[in-house]
Protein backbone atom coordinates (compact mmCIF):
# COMPACT_ATOMS: atom_id res chain seq x y z
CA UNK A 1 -80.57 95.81 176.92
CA UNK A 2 -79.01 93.16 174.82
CA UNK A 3 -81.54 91.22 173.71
CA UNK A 4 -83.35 94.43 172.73
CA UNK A 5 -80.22 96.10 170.20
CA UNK A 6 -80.29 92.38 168.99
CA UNK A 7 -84.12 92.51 168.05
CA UNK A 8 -83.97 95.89 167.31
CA UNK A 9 -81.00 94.84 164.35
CA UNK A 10 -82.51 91.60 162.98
CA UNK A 11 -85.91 93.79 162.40
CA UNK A 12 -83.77 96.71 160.39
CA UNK A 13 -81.43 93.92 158.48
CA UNK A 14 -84.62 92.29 157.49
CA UNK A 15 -86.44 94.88 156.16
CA UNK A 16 -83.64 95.80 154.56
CA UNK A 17 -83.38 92.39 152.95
CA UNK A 18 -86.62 92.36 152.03
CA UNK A 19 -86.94 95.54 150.78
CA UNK A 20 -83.31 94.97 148.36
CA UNK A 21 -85.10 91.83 147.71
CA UNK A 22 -88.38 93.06 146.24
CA UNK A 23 -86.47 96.40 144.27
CA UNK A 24 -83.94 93.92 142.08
CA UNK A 25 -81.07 94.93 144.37
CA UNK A 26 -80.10 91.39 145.53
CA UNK A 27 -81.46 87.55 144.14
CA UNK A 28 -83.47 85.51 145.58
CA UNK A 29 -80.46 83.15 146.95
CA UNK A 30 -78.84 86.21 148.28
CA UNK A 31 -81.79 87.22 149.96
CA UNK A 32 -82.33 83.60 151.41
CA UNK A 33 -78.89 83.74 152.64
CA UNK A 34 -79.59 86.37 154.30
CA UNK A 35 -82.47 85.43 155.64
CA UNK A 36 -81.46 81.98 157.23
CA UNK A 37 -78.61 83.28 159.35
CA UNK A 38 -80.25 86.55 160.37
CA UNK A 39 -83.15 84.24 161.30
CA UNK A 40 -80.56 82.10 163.27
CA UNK A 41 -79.63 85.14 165.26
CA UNK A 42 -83.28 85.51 166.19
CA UNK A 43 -83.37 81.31 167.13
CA UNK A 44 -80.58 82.20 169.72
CA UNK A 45 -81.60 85.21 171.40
CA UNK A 46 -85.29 83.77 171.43
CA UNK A 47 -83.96 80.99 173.22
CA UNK A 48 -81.70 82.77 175.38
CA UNK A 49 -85.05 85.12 176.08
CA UNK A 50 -86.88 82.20 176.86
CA UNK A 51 -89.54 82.82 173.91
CA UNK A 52 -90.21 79.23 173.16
CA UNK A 53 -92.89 79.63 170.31
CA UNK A 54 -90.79 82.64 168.62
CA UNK A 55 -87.50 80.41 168.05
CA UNK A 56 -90.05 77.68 167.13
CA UNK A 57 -91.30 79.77 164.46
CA UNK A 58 -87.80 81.39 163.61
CA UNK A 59 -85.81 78.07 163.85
CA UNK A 60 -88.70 76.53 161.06
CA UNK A 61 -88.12 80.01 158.51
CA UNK A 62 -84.71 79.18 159.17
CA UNK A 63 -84.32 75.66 157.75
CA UNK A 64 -86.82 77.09 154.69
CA UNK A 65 -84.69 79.60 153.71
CA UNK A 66 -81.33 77.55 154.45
CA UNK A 67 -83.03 75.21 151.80
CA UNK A 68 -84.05 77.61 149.37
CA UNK A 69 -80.47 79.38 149.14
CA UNK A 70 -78.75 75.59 149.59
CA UNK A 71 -80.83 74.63 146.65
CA UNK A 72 -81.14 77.89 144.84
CA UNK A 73 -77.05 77.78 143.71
CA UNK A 74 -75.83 79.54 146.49
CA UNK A 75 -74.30 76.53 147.94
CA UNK A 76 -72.96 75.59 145.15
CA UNK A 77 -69.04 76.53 145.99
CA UNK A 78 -69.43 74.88 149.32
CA UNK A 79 -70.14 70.95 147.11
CA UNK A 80 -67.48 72.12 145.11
CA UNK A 81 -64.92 72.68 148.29
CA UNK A 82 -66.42 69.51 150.13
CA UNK A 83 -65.96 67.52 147.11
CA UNK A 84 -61.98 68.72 146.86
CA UNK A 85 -61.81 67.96 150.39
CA UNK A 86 -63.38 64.24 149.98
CA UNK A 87 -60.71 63.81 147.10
CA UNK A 88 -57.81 64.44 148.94
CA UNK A 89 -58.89 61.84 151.42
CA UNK A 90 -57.32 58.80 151.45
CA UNK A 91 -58.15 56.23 154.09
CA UNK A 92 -55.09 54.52 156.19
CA UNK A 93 -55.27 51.09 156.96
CA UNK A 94 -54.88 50.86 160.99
CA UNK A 95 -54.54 47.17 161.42
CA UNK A 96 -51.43 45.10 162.27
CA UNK A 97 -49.82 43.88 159.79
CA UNK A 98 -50.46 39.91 158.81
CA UNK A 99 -47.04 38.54 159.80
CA UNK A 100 -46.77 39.86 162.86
């Protein structure tokens, strides 16, 4: 029952997609957003099916359109957080000290 109201919602938020997609509604890395983690839903209740050649299929889409919306701008504020992150990092030396 499950695994078919999960199916059942990744078709309808798909088409959905899509369909936004192709009228204007939403861009392209919008839609690819969308796309790559609604496809990642499919990947894990494929796999928890036991549908080995759909979550091969969904798992590749996903990676495409995790690329296209990673290089596309939309994760553009997730570099700019990392990089933050990576600047507040200072490394501490763990080593005894030398007269010891």
């Amino acid at each position: 029952m499950l695994t078919t109201t999960l199916i059942i919602t990744y078709a309808c938020i798909m088409t959905a997609s899509t369909l936004a997609w192709l009228s204007g509604r939403i861009t392209t890395v919008q839609h690819g957003g969308l796309m790559a983690v609604m496809n990642t839903v499919c990947v894990l209740v494929c796999v928890f099916v036991g549908w080995t050649l759909v979550s091969l299929i969904a798992a590749a889409s996903t990676t495409l359109y995790a690329w296209l919306w990673w290089h596309g701008g939309g994760g553009d504020g997730t570099r700019r957080r990392l990089k933050s992150w990576a600047r507040r990092f200072q490394g501490v030396r763990r080593t005894a000290p030398q007269g010891a």
